[in-house]
N, C-alpha and C. Protein backbone atom coordinates (compact mmCIF):
# COMPACT_ATOMS: atom_id res chain seq x y z
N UNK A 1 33.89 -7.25 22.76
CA UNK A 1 32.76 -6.91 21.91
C UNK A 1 33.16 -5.75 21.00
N UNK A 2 32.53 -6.10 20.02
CA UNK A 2 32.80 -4.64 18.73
C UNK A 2 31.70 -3.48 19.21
N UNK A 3 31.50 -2.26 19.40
CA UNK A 3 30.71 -1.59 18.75
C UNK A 3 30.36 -0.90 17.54
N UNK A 4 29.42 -1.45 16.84
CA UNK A 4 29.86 -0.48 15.45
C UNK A 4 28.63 0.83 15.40
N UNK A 5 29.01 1.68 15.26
CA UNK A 5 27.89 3.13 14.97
C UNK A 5 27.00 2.52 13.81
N UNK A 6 26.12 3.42 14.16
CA UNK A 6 24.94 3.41 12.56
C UNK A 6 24.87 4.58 12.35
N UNK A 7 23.93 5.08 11.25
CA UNK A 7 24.04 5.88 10.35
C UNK A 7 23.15 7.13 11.54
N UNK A 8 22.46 6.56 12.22
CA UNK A 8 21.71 7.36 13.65
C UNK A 8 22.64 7.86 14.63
N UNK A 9 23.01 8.44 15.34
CA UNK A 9 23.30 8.64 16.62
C UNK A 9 22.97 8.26 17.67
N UNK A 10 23.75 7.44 18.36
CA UNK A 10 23.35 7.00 19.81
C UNK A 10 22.89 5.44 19.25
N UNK A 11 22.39 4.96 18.78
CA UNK A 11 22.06 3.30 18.07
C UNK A 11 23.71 2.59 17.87
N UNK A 12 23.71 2.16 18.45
CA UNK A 12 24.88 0.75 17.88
C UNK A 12 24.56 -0.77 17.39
N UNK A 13 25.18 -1.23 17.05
CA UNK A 13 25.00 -2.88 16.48
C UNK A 13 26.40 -3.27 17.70
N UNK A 14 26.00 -4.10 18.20
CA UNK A 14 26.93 -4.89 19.16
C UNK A 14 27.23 -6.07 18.88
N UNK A 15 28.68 -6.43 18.11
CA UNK A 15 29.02 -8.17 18.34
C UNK A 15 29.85 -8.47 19.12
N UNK A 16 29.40 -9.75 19.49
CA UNK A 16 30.28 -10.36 20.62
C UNK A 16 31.25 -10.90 19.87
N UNK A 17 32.44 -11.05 21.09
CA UNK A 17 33.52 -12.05 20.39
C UNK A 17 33.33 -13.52 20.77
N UNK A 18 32.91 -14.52 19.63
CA UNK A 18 32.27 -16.06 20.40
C UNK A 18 33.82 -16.51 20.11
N UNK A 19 34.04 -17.69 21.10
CA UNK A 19 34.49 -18.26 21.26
C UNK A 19 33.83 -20.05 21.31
N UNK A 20 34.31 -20.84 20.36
CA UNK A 20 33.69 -21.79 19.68
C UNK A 20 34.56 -22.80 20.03
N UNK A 21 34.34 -24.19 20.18
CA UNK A 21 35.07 -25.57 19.99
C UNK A 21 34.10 -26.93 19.81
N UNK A 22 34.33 -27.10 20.38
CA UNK A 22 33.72 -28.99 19.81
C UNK A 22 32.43 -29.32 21.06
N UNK A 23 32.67 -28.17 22.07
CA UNK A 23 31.34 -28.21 23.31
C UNK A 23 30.72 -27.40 23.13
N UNK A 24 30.72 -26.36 21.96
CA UNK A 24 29.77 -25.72 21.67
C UNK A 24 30.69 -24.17 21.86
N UNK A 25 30.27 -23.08 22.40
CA UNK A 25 30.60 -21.78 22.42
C UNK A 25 30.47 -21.46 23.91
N UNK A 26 30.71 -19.86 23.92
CA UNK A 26 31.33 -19.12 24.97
C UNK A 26 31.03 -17.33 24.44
N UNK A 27 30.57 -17.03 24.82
CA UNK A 27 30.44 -15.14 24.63
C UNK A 27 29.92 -14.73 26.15
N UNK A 28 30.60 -13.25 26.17
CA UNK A 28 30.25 -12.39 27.19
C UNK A 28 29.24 -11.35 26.48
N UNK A 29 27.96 -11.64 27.11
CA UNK A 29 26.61 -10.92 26.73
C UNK A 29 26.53 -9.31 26.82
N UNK A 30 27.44 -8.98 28.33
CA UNK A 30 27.39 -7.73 29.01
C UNK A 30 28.20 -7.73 29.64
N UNK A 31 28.88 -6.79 29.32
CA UNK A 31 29.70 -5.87 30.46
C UNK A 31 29.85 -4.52 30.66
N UNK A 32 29.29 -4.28 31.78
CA UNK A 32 29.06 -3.04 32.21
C UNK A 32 30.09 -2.09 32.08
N UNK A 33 31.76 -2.08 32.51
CA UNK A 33 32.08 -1.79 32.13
C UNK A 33 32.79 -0.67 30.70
N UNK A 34 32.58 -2.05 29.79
CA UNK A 34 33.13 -1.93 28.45
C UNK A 34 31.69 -0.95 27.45
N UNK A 35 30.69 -1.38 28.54
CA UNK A 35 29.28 -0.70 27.71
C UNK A 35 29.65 0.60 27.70
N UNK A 36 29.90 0.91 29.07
CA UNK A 36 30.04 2.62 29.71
C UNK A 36 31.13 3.13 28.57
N UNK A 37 32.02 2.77 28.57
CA UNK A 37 33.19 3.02 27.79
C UNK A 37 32.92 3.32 26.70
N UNK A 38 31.94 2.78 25.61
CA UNK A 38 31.68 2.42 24.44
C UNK A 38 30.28 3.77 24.26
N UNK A 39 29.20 3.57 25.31
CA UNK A 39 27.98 4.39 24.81
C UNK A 39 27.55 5.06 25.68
N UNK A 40 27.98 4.54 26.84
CA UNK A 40 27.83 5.92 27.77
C UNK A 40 27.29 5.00 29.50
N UNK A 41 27.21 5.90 30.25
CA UNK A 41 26.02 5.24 31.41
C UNK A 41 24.68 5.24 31.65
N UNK A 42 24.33 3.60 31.21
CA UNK A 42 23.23 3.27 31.30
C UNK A 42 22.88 2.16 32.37
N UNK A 43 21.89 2.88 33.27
CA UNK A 43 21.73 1.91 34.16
C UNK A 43 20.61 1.21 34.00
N UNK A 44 20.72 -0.44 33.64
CA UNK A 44 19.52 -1.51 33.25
C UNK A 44 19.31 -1.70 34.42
N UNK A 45 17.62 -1.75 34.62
CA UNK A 45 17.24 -2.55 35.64
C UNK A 45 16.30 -3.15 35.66
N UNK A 46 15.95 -4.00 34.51
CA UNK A 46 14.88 -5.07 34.53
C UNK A 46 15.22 -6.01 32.72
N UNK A 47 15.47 -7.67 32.84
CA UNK A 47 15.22 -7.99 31.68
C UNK A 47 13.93 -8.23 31.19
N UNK A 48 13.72 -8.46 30.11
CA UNK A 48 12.78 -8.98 29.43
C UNK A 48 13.17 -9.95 28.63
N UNK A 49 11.26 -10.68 28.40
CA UNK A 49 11.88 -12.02 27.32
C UNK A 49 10.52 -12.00 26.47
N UNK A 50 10.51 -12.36 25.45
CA UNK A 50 9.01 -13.03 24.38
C UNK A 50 9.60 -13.84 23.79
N UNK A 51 8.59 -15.15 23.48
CA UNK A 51 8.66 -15.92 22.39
C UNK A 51 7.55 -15.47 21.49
N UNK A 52 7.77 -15.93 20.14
CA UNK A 52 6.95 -14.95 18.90
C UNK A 52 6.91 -16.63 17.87
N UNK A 53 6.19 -16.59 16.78
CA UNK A 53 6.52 -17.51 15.68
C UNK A 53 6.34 -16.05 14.52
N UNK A 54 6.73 -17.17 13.80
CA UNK A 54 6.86 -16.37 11.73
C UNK A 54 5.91 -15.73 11.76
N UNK A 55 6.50 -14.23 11.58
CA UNK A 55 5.22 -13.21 10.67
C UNK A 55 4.97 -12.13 12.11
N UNK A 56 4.66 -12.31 13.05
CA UNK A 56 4.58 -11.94 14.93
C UNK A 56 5.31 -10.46 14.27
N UNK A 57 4.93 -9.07 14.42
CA UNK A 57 5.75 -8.00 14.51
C UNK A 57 5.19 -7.50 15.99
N UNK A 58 5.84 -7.36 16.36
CA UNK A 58 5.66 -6.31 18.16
C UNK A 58 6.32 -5.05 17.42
N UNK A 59 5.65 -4.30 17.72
CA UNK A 59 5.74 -2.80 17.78
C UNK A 59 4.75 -1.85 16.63
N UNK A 60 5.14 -0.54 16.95
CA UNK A 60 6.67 0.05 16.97
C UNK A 60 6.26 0.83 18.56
N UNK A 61 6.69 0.17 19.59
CA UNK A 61 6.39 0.74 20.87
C UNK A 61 7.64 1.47 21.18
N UNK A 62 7.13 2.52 22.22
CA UNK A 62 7.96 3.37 23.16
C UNK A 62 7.25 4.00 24.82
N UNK A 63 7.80 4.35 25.29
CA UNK A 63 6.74 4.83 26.79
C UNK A 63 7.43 6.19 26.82
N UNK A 64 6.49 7.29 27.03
CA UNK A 64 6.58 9.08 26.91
C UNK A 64 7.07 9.42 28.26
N UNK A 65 7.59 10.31 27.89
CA UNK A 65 8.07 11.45 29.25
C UNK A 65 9.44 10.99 30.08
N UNK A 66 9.21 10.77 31.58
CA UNK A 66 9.84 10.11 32.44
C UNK A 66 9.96 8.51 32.37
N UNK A 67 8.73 8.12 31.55
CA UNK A 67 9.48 6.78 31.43
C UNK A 67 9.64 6.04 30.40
N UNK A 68 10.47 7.13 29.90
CA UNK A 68 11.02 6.18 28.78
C UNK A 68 11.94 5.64 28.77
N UNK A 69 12.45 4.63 27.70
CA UNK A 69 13.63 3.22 28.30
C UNK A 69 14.53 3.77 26.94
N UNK A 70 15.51 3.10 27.16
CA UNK A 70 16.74 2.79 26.67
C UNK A 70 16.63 1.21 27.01
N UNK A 71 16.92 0.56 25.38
CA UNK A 71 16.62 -0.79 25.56
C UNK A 71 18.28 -1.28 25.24
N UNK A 72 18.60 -2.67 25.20
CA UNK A 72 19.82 -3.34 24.82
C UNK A 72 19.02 -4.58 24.40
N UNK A 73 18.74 -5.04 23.32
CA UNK A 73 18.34 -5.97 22.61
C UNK A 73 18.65 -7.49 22.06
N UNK A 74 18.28 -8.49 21.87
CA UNK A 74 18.93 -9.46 21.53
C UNK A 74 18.19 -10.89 21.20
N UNK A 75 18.40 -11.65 20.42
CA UNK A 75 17.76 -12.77 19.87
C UNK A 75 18.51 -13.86 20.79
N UNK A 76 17.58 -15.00 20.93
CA UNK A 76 18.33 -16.20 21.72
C UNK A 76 18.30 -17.04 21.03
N UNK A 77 16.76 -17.12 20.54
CA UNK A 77 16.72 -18.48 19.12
C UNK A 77 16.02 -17.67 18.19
N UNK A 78 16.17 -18.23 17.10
CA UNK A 78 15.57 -17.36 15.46
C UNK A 78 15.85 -16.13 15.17
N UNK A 79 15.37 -15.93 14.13
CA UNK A 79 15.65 -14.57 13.54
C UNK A 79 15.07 -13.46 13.70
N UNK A 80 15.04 -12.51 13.83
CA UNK A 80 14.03 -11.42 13.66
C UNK A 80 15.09 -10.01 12.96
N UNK A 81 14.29 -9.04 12.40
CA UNK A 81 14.36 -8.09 12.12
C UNK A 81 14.11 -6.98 13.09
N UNK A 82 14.89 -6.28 13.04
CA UNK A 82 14.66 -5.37 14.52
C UNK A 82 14.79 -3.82 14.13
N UNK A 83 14.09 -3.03 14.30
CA UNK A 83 13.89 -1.75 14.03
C UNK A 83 13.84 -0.60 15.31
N UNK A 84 14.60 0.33 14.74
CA UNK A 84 14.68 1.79 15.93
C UNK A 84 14.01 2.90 15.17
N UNK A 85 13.03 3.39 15.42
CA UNK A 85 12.70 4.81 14.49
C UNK A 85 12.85 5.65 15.33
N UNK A 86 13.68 6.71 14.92
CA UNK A 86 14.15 8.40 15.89
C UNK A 86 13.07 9.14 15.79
N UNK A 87 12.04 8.80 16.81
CA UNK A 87 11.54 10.22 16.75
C UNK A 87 11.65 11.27 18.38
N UNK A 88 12.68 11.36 17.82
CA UNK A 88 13.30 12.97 18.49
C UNK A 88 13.21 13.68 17.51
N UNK A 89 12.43 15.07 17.79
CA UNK A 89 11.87 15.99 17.11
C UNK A 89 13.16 17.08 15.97
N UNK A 90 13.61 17.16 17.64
CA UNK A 90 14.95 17.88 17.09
C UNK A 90 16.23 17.03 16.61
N UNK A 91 16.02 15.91 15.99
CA UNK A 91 17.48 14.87 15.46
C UNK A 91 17.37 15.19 14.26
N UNK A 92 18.32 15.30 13.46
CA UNK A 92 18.85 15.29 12.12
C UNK A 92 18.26 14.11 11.36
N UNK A 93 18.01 13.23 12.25
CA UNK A 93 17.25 11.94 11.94
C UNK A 93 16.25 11.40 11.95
N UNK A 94 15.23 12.53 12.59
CA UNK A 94 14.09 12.75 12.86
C UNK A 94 13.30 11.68 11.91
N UNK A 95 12.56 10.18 12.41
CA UNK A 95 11.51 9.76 11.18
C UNK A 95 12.54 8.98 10.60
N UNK A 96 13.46 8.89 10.23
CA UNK A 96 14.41 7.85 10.05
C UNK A 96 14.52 6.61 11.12
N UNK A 97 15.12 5.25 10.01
CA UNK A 97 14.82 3.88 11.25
C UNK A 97 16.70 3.25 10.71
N UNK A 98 16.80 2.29 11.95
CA UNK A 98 18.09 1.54 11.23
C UNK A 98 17.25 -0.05 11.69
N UNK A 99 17.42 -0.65 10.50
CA UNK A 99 16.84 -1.78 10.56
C UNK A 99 17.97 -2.79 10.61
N UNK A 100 18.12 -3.85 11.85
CA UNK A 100 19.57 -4.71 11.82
C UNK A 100 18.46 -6.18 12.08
N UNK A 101 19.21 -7.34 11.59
CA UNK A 101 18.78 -8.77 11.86
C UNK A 101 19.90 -8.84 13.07
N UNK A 102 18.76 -9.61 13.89
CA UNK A 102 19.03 -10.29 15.12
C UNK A 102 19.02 -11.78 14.92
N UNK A 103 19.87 -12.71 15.23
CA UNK A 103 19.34 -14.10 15.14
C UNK A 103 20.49 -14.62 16.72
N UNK A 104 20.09 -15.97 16.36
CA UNK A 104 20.66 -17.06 17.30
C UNK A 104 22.43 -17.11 16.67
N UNK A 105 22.33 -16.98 15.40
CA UNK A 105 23.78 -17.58 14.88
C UNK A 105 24.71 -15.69 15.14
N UNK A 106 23.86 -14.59 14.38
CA UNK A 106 24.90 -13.96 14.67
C UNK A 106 25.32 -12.90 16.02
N UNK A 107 24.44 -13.11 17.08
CA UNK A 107 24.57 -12.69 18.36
C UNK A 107 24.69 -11.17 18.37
N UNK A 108 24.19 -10.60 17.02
CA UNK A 108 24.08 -9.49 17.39
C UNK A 108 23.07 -8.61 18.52
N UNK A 109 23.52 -7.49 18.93
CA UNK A 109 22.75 -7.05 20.21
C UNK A 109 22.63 -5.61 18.77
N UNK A 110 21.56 -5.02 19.60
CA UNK A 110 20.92 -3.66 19.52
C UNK A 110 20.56 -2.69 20.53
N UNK A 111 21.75 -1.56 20.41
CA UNK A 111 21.29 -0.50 21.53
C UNK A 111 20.35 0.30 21.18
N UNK A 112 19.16 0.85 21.84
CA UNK A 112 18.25 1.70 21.07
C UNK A 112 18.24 3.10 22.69
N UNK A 113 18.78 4.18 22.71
CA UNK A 113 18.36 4.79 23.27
C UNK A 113 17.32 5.79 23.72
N UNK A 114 16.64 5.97 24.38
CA UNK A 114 15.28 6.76 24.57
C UNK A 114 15.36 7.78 23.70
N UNK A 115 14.02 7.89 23.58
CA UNK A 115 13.82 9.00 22.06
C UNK A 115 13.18 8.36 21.10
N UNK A 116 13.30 6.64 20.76
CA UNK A 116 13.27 6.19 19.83
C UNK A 116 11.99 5.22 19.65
N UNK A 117 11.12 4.96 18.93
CA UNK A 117 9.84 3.64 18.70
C UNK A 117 11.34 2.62 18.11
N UNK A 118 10.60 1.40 19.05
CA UNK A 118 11.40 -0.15 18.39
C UNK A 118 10.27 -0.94 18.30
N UNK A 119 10.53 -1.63 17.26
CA UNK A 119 9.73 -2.97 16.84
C UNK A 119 10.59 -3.75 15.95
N UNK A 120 9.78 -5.20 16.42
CA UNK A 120 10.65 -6.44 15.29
C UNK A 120 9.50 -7.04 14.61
N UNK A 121 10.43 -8.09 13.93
CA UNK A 121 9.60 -8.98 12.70
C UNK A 121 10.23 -10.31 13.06
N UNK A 122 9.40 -11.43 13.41
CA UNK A 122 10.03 -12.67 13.20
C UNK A 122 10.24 -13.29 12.18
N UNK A 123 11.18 -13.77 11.49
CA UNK A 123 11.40 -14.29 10.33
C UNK A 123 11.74 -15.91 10.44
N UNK A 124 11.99 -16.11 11.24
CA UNK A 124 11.79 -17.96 11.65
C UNK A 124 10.62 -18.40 11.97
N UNK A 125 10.67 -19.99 12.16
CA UNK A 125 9.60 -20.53 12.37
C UNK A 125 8.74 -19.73 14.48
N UNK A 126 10.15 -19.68 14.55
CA UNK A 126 9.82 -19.22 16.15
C UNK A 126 11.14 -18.29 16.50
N UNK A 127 11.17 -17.33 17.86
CA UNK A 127 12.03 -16.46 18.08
C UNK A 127 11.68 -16.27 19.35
N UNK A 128 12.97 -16.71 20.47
CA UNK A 128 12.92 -16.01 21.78
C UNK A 128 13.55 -15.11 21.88
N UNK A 129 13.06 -13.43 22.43
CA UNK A 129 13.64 -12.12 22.07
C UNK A 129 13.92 -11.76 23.38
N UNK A 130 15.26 -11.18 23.92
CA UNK A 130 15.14 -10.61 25.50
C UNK A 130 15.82 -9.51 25.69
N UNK A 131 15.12 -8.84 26.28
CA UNK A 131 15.96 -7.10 26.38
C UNK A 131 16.45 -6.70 27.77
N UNK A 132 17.24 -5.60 28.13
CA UNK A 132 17.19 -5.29 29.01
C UNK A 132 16.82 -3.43 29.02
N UNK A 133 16.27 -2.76 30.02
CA UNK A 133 15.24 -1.66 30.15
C UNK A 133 15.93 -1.17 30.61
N UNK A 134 15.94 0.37 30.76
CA UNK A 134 16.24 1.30 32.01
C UNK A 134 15.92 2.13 32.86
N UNK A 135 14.29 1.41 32.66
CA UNK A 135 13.58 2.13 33.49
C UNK A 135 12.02 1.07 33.39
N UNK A 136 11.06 1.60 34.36
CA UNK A 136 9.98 0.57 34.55
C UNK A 136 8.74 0.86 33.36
N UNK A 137 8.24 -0.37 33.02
CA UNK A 137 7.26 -0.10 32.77
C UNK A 137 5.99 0.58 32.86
N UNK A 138 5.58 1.74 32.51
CA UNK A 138 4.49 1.90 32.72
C UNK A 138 3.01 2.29 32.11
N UNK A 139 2.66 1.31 32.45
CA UNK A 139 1.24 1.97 31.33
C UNK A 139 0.51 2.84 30.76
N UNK A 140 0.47 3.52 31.57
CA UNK A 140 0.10 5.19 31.57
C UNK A 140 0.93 5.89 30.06
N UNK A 141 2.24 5.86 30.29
CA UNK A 141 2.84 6.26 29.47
C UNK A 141 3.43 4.97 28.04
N UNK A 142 2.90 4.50 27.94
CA UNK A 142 2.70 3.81 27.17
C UNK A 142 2.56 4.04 25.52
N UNK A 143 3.22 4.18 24.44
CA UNK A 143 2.71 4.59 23.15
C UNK A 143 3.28 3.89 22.12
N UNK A 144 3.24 4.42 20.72
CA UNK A 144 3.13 3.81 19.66
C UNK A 144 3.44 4.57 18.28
N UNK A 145 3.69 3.55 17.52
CA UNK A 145 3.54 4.32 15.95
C UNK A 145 3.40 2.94 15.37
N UNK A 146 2.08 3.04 14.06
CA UNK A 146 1.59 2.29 13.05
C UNK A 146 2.55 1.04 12.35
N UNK A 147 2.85 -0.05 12.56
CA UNK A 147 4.17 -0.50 12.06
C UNK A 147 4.33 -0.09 10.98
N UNK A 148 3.17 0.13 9.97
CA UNK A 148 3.31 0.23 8.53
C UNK A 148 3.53 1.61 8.12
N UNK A 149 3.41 2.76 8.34
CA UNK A 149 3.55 3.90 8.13
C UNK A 149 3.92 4.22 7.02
N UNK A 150 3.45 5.06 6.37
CA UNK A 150 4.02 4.64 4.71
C UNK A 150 4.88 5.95 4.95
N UNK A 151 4.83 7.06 5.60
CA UNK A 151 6.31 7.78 6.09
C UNK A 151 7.40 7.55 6.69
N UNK A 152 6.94 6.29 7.33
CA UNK A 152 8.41 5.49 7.79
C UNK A 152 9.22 4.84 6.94
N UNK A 153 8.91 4.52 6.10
CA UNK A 153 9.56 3.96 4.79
C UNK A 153 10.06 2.68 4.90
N UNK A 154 9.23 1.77 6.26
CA UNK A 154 10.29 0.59 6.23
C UNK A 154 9.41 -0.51 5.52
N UNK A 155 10.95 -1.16 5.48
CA UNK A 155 10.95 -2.06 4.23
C UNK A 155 10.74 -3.30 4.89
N UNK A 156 9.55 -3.96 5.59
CA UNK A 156 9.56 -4.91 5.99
C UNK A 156 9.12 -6.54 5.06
N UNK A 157 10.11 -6.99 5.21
CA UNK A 157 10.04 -7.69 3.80
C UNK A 157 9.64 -9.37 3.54
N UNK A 158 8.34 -9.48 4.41
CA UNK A 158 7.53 -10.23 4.12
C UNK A 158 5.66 -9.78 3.49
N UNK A 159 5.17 -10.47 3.00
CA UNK A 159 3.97 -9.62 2.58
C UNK A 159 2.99 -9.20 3.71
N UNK A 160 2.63 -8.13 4.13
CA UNK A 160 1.45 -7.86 4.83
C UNK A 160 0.21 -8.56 5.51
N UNK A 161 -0.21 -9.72 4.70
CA UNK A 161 -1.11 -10.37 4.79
C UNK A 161 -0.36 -11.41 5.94
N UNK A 162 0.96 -11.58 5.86
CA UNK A 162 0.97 -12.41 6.74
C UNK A 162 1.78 -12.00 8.27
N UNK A 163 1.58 -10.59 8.40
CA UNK A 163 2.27 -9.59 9.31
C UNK A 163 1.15 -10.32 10.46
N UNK A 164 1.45 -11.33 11.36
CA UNK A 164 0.47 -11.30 12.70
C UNK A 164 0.87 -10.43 14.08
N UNK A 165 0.09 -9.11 14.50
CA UNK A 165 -0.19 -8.56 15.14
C UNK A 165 -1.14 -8.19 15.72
N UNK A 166 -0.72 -7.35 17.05
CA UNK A 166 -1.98 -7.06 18.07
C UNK A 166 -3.13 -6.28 17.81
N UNK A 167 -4.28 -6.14 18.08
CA UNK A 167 -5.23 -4.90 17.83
C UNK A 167 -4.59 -3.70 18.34
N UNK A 168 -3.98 -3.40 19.37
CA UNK A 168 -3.63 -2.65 19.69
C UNK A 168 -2.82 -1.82 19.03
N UNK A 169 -1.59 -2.98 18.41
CA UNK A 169 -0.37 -1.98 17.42
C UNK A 169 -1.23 -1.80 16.39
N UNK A 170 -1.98 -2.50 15.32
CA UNK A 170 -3.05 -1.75 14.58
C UNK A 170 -3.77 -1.14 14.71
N UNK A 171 -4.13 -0.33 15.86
CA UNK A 171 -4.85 0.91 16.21
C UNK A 171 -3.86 2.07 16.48
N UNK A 172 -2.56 2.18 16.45
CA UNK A 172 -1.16 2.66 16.80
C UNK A 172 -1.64 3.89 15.84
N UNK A 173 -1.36 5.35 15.89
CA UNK A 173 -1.41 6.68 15.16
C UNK A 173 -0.12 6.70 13.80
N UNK A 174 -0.20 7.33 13.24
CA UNK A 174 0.75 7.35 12.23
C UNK A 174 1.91 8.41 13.20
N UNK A 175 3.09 8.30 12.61
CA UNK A 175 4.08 9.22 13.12
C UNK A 175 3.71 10.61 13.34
N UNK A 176 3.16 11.02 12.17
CA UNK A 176 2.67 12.32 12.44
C UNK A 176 1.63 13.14 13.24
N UNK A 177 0.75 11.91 14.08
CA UNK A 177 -0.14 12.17 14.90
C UNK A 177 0.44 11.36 16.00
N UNK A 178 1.76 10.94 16.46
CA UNK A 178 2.19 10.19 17.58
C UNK A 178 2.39 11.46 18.51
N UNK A 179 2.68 11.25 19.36
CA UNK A 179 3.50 11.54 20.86
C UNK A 179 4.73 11.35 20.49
N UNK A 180 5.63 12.73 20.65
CA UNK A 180 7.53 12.71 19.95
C UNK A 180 8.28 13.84 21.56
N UNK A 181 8.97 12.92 21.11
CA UNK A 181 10.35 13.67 21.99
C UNK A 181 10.50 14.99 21.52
């Protein structure tokens, strides 16, 4: 696997090396190992999965305090747009996002380490999305930021009207009235 840095600290873009023939393909998803080596020790202990159709944005979620996650990200079928916003108070990057496409064809993964709101955008007709956590869910600590934030500056680049989301993430605070690291 490649790791390549982003313009953030601690965020990587992860490609696999596929291996392709006439029965189809072959990639190693994870290795623990080569992860440690690459970004440090992170111990996952729970996956996740959603299916979404066109337009579906989840987020921009995070969970406060003690339980917050460090995610490893990844598309199985379709496309999506996938977003990390830093809000760690004290980062150089503070309020800054790195926005990478996830799909089925280019197997990219996304590390997002705690500190950070993530949310995606489906851009296919449909998208099965599955992560892995490093820590549990919990409700309590549970939070948010506005997907649209007009201080976030992201460029999500289908029109609004057809952004389908939860009541919930549309009740989400703007960055500046969130809960920050």
């Amino acid at each position: 696997m490649i790791y390549n840095d982003t313009f953030i600290k601690d965020v990587f873009v992860i490609e696999p090396k596929v291996f392709k023939d006439s029965r189809g393909y072959f990639f190693e998803a994870w290795k623990q190992q080569e992860f440690t080596e690459n970004i440090g020790a992170v111990n996952f202990i729970q996956d996740n999965e959603s299916k979404s159709s066109f337009g579906v944005l989840r987020g921009l979620h995070y969970q406060k305090g003690e339980f917050s996650q460090a995610k490893l990200v990844r598309v199985i079928k379709g496309t999506v747009l996938d977003v990390a916003v830093d809000i760690r108070r004290s980062s150089p990057t503070f309020g800054k996002h790195v926005m990478v496409e996830l799909s089925e064809e280019n197997k990219r993964q996304l590390f997002i380490p705690r500190g950070f709101a993530h949310g995606f955008l489906v851009m296919s007709d449909e998208a099965i999305f599955t992560y892995k956590v490093d820590n549990v869910y919990a409700p309590q600590a549970e939070a948010g930021i506005r997907w649209n934030d007009p201080d976030l500056g992201i460029d999500w680049p289908i029109d609004p009207k057809q952004v389908l989301t939860s009541e919930k993430d549309l009740a989400q605070p703007l960055l500046k009235d969130a809960w920050l690291f």
